[in-house]
Protein backbone atom coordinates (compact mmCIF):
# COMPACT_ATOMS: atom_id res chain seq x y z
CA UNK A 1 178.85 73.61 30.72
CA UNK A 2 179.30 70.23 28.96
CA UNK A 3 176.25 69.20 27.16
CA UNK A 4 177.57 65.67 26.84
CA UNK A 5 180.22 64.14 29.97
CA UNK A 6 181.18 61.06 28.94
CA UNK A 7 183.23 58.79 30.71
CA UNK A 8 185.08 55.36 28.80
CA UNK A 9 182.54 55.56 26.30
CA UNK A 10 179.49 55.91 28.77
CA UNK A 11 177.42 59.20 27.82
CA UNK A 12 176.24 61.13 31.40
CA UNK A 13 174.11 64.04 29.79
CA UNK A 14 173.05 67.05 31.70
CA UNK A 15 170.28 66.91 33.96
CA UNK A 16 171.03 62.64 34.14
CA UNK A 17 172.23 60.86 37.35
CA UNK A 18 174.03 57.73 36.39
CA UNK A 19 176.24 54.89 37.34
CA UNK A 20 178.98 54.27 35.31
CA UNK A 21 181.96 51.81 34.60
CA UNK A 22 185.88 53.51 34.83
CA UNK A 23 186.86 50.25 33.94
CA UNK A 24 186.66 46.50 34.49
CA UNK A 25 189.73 44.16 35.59
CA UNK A 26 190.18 40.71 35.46
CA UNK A 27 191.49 38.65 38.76
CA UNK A 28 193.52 35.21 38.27
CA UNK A 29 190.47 33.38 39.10
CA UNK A 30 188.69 35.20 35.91
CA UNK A 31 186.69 37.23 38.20
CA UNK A 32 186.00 41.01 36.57
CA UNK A 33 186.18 43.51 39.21
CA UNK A 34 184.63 46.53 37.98
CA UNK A 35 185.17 50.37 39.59
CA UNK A 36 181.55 52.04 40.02
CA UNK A 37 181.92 55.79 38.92
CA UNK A 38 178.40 57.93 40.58
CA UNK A 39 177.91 60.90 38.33
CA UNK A 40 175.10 63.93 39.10
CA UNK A 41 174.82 66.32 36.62
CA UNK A 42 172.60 69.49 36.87
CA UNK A 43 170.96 71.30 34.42
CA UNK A 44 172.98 74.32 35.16
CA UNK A 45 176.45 75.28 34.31
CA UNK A 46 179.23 75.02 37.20
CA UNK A 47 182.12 73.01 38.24
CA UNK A 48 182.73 69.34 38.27
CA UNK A 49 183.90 68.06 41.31
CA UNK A 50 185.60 64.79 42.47
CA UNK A 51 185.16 62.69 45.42
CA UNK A 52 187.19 59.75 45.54
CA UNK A 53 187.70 57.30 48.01
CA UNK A 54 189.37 53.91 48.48
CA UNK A 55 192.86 54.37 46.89
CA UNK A 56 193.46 51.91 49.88
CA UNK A 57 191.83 49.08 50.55
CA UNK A 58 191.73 49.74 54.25
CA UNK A 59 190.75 53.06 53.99
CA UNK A 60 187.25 52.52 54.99
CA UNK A 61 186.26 56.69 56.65
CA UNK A 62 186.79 57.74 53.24
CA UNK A 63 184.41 54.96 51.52
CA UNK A 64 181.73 55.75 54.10
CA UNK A 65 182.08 60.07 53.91
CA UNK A 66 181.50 59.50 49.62
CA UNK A 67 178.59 57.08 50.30
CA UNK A 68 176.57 59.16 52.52
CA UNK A 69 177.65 62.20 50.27
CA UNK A 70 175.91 61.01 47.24
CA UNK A 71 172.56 59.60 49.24
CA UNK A 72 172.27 63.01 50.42
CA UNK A 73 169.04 64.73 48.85
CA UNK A 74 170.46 68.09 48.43
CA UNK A 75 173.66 66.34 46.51
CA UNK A 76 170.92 63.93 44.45
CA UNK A 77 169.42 67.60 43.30
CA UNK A 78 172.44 69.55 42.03
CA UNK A 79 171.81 73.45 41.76
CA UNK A 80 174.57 73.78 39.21
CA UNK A 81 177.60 72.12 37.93
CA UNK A 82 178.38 68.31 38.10
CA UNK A 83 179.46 66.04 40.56
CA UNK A 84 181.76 62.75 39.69
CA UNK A 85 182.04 60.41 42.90
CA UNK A 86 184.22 56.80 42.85
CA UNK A 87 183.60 55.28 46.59
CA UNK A 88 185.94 52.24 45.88
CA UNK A 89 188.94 53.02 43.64
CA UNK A 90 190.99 50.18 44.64
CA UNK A 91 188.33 47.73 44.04
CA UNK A 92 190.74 44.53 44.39
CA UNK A 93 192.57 45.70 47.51
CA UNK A 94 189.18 46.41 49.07
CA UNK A 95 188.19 42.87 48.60
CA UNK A 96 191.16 41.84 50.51
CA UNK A 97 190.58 44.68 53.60
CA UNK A 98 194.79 45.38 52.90
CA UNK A 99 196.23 48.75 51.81
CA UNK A 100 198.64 47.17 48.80
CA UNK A 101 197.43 45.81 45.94
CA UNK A 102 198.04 41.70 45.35
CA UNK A 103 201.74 42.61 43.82
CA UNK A 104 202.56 44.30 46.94
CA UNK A 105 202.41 47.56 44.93
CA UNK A 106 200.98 51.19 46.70
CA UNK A 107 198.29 51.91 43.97
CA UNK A 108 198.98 55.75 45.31
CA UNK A 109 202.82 55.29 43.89
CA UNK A 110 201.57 54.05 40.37
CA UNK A 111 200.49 57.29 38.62
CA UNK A 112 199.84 58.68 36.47
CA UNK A 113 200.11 54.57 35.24
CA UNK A 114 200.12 53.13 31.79
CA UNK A 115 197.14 50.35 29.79
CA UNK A 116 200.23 48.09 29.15
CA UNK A 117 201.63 48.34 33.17
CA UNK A 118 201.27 46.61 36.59
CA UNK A 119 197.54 46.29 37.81
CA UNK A 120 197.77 49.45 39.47
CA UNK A 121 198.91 51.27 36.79
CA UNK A 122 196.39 50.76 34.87
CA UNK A 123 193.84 51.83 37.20
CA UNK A 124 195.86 55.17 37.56
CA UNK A 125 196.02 55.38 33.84
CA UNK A 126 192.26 55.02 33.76
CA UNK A 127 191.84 57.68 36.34
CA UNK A 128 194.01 59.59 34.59
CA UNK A 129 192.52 59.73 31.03
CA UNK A 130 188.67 59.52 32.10
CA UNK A 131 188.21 61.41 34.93
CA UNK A 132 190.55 63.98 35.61
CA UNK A 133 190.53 66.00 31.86
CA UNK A 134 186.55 66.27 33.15
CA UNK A 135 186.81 67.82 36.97
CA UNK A 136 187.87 70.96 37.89
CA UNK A 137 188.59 70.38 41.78
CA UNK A 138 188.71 67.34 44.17
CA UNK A 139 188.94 65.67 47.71
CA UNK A 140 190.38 62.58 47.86
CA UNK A 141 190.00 60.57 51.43
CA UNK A 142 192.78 58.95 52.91
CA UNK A 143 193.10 57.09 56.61
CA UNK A 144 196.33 56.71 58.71
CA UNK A 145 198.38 54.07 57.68
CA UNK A 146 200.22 51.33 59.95
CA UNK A 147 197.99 51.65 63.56
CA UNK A 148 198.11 55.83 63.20
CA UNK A 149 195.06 57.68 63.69
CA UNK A 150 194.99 61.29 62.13
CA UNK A 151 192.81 63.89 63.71
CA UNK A 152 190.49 65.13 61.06
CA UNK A 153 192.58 67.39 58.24
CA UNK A 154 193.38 68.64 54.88
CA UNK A 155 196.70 68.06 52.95
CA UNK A 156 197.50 70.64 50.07
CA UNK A 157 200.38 72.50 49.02
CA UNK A 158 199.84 76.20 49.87
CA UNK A 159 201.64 77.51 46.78
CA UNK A 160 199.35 76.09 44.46
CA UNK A 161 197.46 78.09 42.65
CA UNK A 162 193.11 77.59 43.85
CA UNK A 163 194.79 75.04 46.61
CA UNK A 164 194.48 77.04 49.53
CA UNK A 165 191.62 78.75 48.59
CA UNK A 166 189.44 75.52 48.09
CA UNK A 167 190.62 74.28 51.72
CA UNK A 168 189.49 77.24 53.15
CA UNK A 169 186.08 76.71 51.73
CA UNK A 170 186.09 73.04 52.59
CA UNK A 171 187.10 74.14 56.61
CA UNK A 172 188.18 71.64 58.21
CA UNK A 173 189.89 71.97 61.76
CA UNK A 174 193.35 71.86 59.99
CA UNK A 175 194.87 72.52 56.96
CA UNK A 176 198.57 71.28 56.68
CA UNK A 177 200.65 72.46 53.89
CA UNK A 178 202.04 69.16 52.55
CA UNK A 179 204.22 68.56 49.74
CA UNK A 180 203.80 66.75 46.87
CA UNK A 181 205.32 62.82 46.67
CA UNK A 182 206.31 60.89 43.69
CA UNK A 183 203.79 58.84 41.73
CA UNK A 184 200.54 60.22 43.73
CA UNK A 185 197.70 61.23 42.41
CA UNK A 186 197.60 64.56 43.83
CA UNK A 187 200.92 65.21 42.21
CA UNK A 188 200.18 63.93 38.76
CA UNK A 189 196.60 66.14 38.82
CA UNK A 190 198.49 69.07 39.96
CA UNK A 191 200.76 68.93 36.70
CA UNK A 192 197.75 69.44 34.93
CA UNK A 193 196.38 72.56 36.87
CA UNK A 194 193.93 70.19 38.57
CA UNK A 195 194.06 70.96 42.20
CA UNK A 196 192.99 67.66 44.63
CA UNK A 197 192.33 68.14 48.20
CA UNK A 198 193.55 65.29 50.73
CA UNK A 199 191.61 64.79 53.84
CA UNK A 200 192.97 62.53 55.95
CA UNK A 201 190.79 61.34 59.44
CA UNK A 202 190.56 58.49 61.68
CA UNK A 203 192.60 54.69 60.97
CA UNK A 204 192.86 52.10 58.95
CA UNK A 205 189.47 49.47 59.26
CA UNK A 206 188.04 51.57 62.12
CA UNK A 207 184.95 53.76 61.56
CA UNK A 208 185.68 56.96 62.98
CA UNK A 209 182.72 59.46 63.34
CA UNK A 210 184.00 62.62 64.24
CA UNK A 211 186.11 62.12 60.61
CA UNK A 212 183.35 61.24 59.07
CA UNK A 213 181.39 63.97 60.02
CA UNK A 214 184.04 66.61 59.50
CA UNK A 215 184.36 64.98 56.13
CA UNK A 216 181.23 65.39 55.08
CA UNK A 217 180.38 68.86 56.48
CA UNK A 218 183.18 69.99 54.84
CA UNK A 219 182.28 68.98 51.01
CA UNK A 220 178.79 70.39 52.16
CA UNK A 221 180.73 73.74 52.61
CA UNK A 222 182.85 73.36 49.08
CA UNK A 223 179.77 72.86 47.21
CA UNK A 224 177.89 75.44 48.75
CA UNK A 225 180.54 78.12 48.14
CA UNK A 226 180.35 77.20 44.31
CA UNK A 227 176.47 77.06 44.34
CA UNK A 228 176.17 73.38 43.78
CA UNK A 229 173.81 73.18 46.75
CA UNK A 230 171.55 74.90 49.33
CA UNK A 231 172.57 74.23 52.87
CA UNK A 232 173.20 76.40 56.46
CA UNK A 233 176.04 74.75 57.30
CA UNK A 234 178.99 77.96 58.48
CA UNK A 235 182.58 77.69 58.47
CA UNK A 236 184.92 75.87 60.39
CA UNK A 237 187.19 77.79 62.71
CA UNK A 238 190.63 76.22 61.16
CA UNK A 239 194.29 76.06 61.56
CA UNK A 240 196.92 76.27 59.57
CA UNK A 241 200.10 74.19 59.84
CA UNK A 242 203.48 74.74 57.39
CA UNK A 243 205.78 72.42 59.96
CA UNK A 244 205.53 69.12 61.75
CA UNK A 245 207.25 66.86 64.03
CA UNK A 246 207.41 63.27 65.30
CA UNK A 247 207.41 62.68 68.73
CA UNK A 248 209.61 59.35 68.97
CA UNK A 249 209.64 56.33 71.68
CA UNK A 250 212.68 56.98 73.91
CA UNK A 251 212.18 53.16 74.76
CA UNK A 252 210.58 49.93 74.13
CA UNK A 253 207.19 48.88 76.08
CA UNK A 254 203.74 49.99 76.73
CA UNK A 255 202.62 52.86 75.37
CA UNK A 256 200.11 55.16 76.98
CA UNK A 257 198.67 58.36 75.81
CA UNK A 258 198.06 60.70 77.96
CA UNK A 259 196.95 64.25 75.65
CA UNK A 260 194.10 63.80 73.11
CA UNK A 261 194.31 64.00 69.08
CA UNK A 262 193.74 67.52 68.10
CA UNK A 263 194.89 68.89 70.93
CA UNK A 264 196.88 71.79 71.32
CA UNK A 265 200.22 71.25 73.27
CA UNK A 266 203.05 73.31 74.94
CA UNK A 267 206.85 72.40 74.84
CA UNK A 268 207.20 70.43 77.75
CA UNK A 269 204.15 69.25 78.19
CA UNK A 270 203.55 65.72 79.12
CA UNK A 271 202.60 63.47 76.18
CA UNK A 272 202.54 60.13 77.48
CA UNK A 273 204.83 57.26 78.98
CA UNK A 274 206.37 54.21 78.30
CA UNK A 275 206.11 51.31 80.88
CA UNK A 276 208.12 48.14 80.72
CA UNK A 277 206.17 45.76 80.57
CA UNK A 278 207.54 44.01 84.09
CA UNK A 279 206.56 46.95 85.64
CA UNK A 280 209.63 48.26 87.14
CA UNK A 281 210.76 50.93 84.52
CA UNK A 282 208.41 54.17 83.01
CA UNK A 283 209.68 56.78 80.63
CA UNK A 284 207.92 59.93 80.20
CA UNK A 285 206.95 61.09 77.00
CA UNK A 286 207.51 65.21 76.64
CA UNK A 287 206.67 67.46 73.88
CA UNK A 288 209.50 69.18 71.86
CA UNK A 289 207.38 71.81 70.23
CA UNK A 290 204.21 74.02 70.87
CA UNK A 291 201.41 72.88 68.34
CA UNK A 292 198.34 70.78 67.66
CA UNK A 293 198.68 67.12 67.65
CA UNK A 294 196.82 65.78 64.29
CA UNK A 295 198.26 62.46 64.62
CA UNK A 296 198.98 59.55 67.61
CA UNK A 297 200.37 55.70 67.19
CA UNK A 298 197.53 53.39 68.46
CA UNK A 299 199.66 50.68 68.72
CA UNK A 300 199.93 49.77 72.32
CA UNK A 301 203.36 47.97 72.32
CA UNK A 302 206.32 50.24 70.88
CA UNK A 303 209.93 49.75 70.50
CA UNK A 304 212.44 52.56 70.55
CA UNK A 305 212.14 55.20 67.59
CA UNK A 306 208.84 54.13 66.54
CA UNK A 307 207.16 57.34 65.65
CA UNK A 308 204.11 57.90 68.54
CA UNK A 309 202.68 61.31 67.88
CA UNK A 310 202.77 63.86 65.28
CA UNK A 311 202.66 67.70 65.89
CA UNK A 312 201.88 70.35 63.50
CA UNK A 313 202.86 73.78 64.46
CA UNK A 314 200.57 76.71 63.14
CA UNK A 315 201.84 79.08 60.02
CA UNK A 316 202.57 82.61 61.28
C-alpha cells in the first residue's frame, strides 16, 4: 500500500478523500478548464481502481454511473485499497454536449498523447503519466455513438491476462470480447499490463436507467470481490459474446423496430421493417444469425446500408 498517492504534484495520503487537479487547459477565450480527479483512499492496503467517464462529451450514462458511485456511503468509507474516479475527462467537449474535441479530433484516438501535441493529446498524455502508473484495474464508460443505443455491456479482450476475470466479477448481462483499436486508451493501458474494462450502455445525450443501474451494480460487485466494500449485491447471470454482426437496411425509409435491445433472436426471425415513406412499399427486416441483440439504430429515417442492429452471438 502507498503511503503517499500523489497525483501532478497533489499529495492524496492514506486514509484522505480529496479532490484533485489532472491538469488545467487553456481555451482561446483564456478560459482554464480544469479536469476534477475524486480520490478515496483507505487506511488499508488493496487495489486502486479507476472509474473514468466522459472521454466524450456526449457521453452523459457514464458521467452520471461515476457521480452516484462516489456519493455512495459505502464507496465514501473504503474497506481497503484506493479508489481514483475522473467523471468528466473531456472537460472541453463536455462544454460543447459534442463527442469531438474543437479540432474535430476523437480524444479516444489521441493516446497515449504527448505535452507538446494537439489538445487531446495532451490530456491523454496527462492520463497517461498521472493516473495510470497508480491503478491497478479500471472501467471506463462509453455511450453509443451516432443515434445507436447499446444494451448494457462490457468490452475486453478475452486473452488478456486479469481481463476476463475482472468482467466476470463486474457481471454485467454481456461481456463481448472486443479487440483492441489504435490510439485508445484501453490499448495504450493494456501495453502496460493495466487491464481497463469498457462498459458501454444506453446513447449519446439520453439518460438511460437500466445502464445506469447495471453500471453501477456492477462496480458495486468489482469492489466487493476485492474487499473494497461491504454490500449484498449477487452476480449477474451473463453472456459471453466472441462474434458479432450488423444487421443492414435493405432500403431507404422508415425504420421500425420490432424485437427489443438485449433480446435474444433466432435466424429468421423478424427484426423490423422499412416503410417508404409514401406508404406504398415495406421491407422486412430478418435476422441472419441466432444471438442477443446489444445494439439497435434509433434513428427513425434510414437509407440503404446504414447499419440498424447489432447481434452478438454467444462463445461456445
Amino acid at each position: 500500500m502507498q503511503e503517499i498517492l500523489e497525483i501532478n504534484n497533489q499529495i492524496i495520503k492514506a486514509g484522505e478523500t480529496k479532490q484533485v487537479v489532472l491538469n488545467d487547459y487553456e481555451l482561446h477565450t483564456k478560459t482554464k478548464i480544469e479536469i476534477p480527479v475524486h480520490v478515496i483512499r483507505s487506511l488499508n492496503p488493496g487495489p486502486t481502481m479507476l472509474l473514468s467517464a466522459g472521454m466524450h462529451g456526449e457521453e452523459t450514462n457514464g458521467i452520471e454511473i461515476v457521480r452516484k458511485l462516489i456519493s455512495r456511503e459505502e464507496v465514501k468509507q473504503l474497506k481497503s485499497g484506493n479508489l481514483i474516479a475522473i467523471p468528466v475527462i473531456n472537460i472541453v467537449s463536455f462544454l460543447y454536449g459534442s463527442r469531438d474535441l474543437p479540432d474535430g479530433r476523437d480524444l479516444n484516438r489521441c493516446f497515449p498523447g504527448s505535452k507538446r501535441g494537439s489538445l487531446g493529446s495532451r490530456i491523454a498524455n496527462d492520463l497517461m503519466k498521472h493516473i495510470l502508473p497508480l491503478i491497478d484495474f479500471g472501467v471506463d464508460f462509453h455511450t453509443g455513438g451516432a443515434k445507436i443505443n447499446n444494451y448494457p455491456q462490457l468490452r475486453c479482450v478475452f486473452d488478456f491476462p486479469d481481463n476476463l476475470s475482472l468482467a466476470e466479477k463486474f457481471s454485467p448481462p454481456l461481456i463481448i470480447d472486443s479487440s483492441y483499436r489504435e490510439g485508445t486508451f484501453r490499448h495504450e493501458a493494456a501495453k502496460k499490463n493495466k487491464p481497463i474494462l469498457v462498459y458501454e450502455g444506453g446513447e449519446s445525450m439520453r439518460f438511460d436507467y437500466l445502464a445506469i443501474n447495471e453500471g453501477i451494480n456492477g462496480c458495486l460487485r468489482l469492489m466487493k470481490s476485492f474487499n473494497m466494500i461491504d454490500i449484498d449485491l449477487p452476480n449477474h447471470p451473463f453472456v459471453k459474446i466472441n462474434k458479432d454482426v450488423w444487421i443492414r437496411a435493405n432500403s431507404s425509409g422508415l425504420f421500425h423496430m420490432n424485437a427489443n435491445n438485449g433480446a435474444f433472436v433466432n435466424e429468421g426471425d423478424l427484426l423490423g421493417v422499412i416503410c417508404n415513406p409514401f406508404g406504398d412499399i415495406e421491407h422486412k427486416i430478418i435476422s441472419t444469425t441466432d444471438g442477443y441483440i446489444f445494439g439497435v439504430n434509433k434513428q427513425p429515417v434510414v437509407n440503404e446500408g446504414d447499419a440498424l442492429i447489432h447481434i452478438g452471438i454467444e462463445m461456445s
